[in-house]
PDB file of N, CA and C in Angstrom:
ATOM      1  N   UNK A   1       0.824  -1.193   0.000  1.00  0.00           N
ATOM      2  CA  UNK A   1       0.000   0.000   0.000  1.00  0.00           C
ATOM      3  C   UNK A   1       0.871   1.261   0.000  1.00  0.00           C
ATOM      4  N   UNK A   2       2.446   1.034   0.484  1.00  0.00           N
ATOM      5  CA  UNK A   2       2.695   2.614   0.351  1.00  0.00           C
ATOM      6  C   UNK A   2       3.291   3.313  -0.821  1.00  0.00           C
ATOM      7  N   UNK A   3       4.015   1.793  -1.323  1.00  0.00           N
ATOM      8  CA  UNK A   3       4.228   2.008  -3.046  1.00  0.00           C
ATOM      9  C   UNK A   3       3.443   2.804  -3.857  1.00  0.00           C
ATOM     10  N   UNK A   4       1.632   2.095  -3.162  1.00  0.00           N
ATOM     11  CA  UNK A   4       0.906   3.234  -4.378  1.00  0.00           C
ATOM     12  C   UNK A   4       0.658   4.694  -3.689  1.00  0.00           C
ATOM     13  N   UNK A   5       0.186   4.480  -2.309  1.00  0.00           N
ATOM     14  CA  UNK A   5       0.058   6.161  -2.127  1.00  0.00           C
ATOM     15  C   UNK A   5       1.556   7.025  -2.491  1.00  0.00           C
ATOM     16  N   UNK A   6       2.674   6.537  -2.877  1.00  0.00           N
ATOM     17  CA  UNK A   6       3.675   7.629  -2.950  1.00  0.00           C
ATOM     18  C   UNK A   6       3.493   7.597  -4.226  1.00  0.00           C
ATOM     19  N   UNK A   7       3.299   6.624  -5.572  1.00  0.00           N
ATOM     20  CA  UNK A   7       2.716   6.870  -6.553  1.00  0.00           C
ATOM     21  C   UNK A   7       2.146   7.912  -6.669  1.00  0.00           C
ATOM     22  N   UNK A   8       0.597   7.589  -6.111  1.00  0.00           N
ATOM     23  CA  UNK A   8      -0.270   8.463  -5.917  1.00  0.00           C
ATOM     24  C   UNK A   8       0.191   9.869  -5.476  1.00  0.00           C
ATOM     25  N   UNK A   9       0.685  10.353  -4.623  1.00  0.00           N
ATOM     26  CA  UNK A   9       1.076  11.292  -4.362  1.00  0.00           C
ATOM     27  C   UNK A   9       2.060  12.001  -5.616  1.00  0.00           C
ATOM     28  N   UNK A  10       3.008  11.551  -5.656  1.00  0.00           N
ATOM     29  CA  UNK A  10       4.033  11.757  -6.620  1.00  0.00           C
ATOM     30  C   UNK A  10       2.986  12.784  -8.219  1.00  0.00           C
ATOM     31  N   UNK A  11       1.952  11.674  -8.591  1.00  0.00           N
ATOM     32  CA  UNK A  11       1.513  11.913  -9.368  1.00  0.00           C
ATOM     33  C   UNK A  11       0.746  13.240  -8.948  1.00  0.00           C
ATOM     34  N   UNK A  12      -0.013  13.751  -8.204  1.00  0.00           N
ATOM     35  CA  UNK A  12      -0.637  14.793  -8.027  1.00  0.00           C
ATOM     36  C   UNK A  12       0.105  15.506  -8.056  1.00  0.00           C
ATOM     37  N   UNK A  13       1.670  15.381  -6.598  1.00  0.00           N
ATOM     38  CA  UNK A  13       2.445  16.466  -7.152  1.00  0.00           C
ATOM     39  C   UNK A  13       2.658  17.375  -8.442  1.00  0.00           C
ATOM     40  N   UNK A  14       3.006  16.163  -9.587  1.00  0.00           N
ATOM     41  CA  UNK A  14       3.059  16.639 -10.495  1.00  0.00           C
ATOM     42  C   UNK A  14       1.644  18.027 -11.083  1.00  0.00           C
ATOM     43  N   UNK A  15       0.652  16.889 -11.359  1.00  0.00           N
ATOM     44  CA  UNK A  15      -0.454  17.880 -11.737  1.00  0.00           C
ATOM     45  C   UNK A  15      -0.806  18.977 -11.048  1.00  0.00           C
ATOM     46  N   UNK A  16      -0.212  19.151 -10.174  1.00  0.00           N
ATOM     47  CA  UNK A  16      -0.212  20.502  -9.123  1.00  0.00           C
ATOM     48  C   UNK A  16       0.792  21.729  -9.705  1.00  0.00           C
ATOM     49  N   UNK A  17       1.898  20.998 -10.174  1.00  0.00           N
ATOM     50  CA  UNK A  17       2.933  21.552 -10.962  1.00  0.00           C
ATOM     51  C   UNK A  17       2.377  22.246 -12.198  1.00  0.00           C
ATOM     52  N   UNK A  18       1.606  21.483 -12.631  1.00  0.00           N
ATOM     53  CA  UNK A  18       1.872  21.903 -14.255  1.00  0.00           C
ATOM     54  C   UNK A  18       0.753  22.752 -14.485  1.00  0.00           C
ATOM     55  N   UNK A  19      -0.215  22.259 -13.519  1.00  0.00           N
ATOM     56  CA  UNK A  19      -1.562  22.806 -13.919  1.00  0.00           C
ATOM     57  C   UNK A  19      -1.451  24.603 -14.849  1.00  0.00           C
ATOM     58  N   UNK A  20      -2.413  24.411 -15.279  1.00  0.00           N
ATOM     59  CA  UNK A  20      -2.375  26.127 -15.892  1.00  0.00           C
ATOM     60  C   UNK A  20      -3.373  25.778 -16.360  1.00  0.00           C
ATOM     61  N   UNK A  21      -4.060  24.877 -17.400  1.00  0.00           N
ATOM     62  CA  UNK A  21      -5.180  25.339 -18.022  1.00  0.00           C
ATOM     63  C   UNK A  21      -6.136  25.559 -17.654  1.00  0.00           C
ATOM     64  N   UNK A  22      -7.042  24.988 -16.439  1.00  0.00           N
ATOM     65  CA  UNK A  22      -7.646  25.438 -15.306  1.00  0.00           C
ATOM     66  C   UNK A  22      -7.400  26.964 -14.591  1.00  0.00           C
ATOM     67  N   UNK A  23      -6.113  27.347 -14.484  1.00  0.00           N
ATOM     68  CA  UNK A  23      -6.308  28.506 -13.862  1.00  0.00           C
ATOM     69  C   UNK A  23      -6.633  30.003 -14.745  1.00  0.00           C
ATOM     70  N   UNK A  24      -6.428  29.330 -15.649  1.00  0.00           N
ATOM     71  CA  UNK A  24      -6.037  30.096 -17.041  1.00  0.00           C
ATOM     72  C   UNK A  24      -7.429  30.686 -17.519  1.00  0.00           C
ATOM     73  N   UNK A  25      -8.040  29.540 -17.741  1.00  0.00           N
ATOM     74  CA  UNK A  25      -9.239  29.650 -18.271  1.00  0.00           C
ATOM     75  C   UNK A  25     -10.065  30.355 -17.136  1.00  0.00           C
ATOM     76  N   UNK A  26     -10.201  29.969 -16.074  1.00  0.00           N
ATOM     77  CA  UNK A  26     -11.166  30.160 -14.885  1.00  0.00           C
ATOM     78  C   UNK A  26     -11.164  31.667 -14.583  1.00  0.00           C
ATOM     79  N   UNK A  27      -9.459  32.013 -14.604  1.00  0.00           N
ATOM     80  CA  UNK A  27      -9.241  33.475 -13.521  1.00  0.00           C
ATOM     81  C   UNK A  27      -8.579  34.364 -14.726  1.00  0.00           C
ATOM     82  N   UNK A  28      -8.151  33.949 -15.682  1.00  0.00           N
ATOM     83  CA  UNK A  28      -6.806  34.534 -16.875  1.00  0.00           C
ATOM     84  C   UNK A  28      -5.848  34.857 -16.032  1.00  0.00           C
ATOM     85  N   UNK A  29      -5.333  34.591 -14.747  1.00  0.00           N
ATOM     86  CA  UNK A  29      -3.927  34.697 -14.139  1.00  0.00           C
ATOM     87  C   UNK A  29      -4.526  35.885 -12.844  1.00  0.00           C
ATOM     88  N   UNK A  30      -5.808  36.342 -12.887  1.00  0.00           N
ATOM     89  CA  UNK A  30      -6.068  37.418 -12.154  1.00  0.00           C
ATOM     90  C   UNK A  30      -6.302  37.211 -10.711  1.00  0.00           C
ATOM     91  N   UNK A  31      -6.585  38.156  -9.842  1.00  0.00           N
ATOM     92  CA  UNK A  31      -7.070  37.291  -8.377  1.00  0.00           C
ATOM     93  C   UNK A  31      -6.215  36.621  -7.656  1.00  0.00           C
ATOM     94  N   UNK A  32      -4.638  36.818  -7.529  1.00  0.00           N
ATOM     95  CA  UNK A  32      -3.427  36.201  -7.143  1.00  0.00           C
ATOM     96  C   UNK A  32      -3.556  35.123  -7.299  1.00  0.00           C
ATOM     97  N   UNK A  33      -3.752  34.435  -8.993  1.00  0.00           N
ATOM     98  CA  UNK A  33      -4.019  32.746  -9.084  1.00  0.00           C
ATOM     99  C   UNK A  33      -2.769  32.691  -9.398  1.00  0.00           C
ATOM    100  N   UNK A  34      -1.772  32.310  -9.000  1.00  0.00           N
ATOM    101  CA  UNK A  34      -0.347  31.841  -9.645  1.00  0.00           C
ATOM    102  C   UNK A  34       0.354  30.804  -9.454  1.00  0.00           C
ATOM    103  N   UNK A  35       0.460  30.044 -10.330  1.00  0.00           N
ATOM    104  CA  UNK A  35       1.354  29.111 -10.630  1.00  0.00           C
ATOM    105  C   UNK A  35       2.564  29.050 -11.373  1.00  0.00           C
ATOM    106  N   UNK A  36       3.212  28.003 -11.448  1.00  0.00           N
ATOM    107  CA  UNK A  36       4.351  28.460 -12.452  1.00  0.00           C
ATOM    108  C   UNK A  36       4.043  28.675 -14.172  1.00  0.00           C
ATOM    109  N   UNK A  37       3.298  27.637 -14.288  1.00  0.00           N
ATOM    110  CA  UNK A  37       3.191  27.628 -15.572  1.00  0.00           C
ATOM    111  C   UNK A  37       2.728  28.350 -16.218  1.00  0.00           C
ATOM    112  N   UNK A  38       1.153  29.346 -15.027  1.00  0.00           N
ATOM    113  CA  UNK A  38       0.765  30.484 -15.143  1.00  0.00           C
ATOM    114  C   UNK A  38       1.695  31.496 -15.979  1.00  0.00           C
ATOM    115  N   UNK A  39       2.591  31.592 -14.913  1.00  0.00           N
ATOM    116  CA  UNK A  39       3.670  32.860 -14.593  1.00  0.00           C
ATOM    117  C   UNK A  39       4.613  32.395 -15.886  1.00  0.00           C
ATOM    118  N   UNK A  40       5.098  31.816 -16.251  1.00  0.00           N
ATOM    119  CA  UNK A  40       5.645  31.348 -17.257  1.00  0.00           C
ATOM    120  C   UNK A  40       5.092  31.958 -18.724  1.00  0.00           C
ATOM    121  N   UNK A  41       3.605  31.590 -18.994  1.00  0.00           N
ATOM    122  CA  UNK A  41       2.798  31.988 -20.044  1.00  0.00           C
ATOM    123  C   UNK A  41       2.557  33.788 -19.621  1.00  0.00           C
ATOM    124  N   UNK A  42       2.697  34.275 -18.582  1.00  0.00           N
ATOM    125  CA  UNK A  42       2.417  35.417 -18.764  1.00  0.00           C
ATOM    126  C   UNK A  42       3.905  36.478 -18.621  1.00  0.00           C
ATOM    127  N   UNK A  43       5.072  35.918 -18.596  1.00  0.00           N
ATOM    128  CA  UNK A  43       6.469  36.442 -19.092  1.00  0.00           C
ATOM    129  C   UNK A  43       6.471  35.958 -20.644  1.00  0.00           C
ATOM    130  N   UNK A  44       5.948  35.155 -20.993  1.00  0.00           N
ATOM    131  CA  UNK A  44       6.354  35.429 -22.362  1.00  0.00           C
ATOM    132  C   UNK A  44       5.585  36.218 -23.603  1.00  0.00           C
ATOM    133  N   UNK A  45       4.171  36.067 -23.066  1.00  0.00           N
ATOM    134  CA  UNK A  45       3.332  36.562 -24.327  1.00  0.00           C
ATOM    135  C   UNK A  45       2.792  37.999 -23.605  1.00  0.00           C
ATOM    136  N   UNK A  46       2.670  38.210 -22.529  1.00  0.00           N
ATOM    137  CA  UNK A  46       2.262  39.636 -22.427  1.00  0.00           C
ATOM    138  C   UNK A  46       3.347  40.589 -21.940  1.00  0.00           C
ATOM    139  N   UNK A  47       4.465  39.903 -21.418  1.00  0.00           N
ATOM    140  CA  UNK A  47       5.770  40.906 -21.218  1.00  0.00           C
ATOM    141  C   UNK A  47       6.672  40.798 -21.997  1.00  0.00           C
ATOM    142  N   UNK A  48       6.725  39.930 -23.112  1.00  0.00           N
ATOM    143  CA  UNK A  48       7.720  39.124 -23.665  1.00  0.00           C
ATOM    144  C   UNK A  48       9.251  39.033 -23.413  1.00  0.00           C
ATOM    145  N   UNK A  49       9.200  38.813 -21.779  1.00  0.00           N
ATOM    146  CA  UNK A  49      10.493  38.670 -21.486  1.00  0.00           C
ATOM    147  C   UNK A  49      10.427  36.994 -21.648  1.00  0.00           C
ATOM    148  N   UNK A  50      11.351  36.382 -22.484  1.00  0.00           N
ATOM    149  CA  UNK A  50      11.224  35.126 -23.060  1.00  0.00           C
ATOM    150  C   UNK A  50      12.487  34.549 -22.119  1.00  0.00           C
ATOM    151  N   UNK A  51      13.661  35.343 -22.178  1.00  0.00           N
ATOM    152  CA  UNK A  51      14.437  34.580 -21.182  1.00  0.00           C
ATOM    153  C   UNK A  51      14.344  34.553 -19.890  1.00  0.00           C
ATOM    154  N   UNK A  52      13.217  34.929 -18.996  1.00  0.00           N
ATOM    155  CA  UNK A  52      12.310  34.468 -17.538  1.00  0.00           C
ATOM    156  C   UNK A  52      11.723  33.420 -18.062  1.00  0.00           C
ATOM    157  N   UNK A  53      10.747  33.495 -18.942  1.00  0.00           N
ATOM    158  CA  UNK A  53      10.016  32.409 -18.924  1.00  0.00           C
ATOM    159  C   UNK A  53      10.596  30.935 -19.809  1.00  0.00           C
ATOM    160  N   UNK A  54      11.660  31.124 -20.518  1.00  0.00           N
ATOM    161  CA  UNK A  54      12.431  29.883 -20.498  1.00  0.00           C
ATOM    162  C   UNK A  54      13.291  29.700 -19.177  1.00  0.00           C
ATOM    163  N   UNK A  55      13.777  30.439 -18.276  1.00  0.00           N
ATOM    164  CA  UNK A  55      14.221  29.946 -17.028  1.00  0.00           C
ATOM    165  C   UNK A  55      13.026  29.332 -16.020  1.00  0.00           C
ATOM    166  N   UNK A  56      11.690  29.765 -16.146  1.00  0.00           N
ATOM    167  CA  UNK A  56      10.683  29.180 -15.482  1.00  0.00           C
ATOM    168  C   UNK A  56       9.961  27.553 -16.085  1.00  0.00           C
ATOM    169  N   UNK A  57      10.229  27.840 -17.495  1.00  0.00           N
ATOM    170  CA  UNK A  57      10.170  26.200 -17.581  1.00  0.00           C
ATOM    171  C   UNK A  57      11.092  25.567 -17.675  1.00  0.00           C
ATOM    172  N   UNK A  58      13.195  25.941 -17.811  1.00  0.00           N
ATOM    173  CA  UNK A  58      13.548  24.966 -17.081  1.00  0.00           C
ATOM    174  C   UNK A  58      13.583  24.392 -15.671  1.00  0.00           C
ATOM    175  N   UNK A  59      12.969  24.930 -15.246  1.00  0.00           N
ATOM    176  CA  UNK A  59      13.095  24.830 -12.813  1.00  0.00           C
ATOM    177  C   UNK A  59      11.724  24.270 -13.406  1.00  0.00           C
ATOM    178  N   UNK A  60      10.696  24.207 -14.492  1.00  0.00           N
ATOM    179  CA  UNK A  60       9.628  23.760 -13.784  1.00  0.00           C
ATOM    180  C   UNK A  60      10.062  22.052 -14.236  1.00  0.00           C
ATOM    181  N   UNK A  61      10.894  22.577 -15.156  1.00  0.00           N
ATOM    182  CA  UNK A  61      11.295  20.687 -15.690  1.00  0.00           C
ATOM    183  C   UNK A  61      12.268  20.140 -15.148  1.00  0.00           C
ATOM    184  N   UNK A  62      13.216  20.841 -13.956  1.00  0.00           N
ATOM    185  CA  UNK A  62      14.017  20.374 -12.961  1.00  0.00           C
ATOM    186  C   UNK A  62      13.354  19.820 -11.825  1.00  0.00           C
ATOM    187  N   UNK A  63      12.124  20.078 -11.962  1.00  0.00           N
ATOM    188  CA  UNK A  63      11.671  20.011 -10.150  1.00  0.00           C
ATOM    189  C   UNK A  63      10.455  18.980 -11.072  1.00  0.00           C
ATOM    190  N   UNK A  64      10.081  18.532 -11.932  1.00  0.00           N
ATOM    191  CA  UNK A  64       9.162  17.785 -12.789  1.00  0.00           C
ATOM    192  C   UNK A  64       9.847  16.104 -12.793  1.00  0.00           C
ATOM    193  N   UNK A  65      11.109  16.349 -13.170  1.00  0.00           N
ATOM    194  CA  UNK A  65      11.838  15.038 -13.738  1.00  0.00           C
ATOM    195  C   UNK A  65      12.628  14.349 -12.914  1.00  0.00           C
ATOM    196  N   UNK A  66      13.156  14.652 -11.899  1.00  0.00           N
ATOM    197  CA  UNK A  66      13.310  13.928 -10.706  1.00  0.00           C
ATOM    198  C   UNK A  66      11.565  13.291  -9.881  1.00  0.00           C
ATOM    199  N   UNK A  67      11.104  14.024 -10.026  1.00  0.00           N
ATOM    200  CA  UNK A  67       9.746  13.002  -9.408  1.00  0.00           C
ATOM    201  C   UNK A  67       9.310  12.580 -10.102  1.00  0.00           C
ATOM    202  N   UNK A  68       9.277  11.953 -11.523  1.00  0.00           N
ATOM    203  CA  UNK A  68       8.600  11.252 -12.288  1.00  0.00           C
ATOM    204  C   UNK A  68       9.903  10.005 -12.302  1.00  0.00           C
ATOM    205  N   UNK A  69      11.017  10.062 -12.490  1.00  0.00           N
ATOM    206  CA  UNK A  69      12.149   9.140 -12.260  1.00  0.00           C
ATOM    207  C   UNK A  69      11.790   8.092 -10.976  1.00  0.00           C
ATOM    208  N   UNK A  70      11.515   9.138  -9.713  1.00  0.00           N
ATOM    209  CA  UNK A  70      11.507   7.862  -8.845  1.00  0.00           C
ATOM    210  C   UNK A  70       9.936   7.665  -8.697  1.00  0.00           C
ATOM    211  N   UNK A  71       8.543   8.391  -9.654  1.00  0.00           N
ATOM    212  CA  UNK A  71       7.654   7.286  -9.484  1.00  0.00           C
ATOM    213  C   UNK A  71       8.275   6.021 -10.885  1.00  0.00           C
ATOM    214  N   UNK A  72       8.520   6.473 -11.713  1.00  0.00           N
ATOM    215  CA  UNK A  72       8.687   5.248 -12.351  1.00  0.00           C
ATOM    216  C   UNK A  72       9.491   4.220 -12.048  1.00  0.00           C
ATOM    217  N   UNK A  73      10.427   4.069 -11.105  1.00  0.00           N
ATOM    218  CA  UNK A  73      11.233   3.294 -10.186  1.00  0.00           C
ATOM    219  C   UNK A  73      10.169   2.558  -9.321  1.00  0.00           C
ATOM    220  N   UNK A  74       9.662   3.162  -8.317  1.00  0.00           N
ATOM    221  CA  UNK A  74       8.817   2.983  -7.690  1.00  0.00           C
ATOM    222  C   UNK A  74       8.054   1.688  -8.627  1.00  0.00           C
ATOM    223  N   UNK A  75       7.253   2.287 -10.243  1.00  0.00           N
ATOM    224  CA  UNK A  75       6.179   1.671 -10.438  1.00  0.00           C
ATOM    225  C   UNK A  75       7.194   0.108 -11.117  1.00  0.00           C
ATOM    226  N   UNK A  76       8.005   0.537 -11.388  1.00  0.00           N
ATOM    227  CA  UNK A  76       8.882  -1.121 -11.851  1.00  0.00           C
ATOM    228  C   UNK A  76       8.910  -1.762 -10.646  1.00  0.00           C
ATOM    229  N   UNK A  77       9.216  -1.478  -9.518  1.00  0.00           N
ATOM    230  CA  UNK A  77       9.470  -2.216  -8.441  1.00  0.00           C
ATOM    231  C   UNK A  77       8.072  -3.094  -7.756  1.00  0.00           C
ATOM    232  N   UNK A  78       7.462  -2.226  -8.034  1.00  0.00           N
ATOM    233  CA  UNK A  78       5.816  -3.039  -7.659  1.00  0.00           C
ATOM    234  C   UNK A  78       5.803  -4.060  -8.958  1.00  0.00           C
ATOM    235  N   UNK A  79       5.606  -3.747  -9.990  1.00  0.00           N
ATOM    236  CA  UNK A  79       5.890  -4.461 -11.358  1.00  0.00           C
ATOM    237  C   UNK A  79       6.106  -5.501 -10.930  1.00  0.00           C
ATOM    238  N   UNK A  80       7.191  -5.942 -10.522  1.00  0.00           N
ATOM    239  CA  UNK A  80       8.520  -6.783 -10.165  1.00  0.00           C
ATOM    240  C   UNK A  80       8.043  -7.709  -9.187  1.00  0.00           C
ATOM    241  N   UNK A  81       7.365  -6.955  -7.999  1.00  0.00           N
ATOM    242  CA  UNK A  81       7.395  -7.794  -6.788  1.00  0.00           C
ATOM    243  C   UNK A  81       5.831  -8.336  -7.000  1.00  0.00           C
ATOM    244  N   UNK A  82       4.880  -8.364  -7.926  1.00  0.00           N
ATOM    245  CA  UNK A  82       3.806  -8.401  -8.126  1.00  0.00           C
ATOM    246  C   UNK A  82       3.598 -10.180  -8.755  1.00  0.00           C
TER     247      UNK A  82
END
C-alpha cells in the first residue's frame, strides 16, 4: 500500500505543478491565481520577457523530472514484486 500512495502522491504532485489550463481559463492569471506555468505563459506573451520564462520552464522541468524518475522506479518495483 505505500508504493501506491507515494505513486499516488508523486503523481498529483506533479499535476499541481503543471496545472495552468484550469487557472487560465477560470481566472486569466487574475485574483493572485499563480502558478508556475501560469507565470511562465504570462512572461512570455504579455511581457515578452522570453528569457524568464524559459528559465521558469527549465526549474519547472528540474523540479518535474526527478519526481517522475523515482515514481517510475517505484512503479517497476511493484511491477517486479507483483
Amino acid at each position: 500500500i505505500q508504493g501506491s500512495l507515494i505513486t499516488v502522491a508523486t503523481t498529483i504532485f506533479i499535476a499541481i505543478l503543471k496545472v495552468f489550463d484550469i487557472v487560465y481559463v477560470m481566472t486569466s492569471g487574475k485574483f493572485d491565481t499563480e502558478v508556475i506555468a501560469n507565470r511562465m505563459f504570462v512572461e512570455m506573451f504579455n511581457f515578452r520577457n522570453f528569457g524568464r520564462a524559459s528559465s521558469l520552464a527549465v526549474i519547472l522541468l528540474v523540479v518535474v523530472v526527478p519526481i517522475m524518475v523515482v515514481n517510475i522506479r517505484n512503479l517497476r518495483r511493484q511491477g517486479i514484486n507483483r
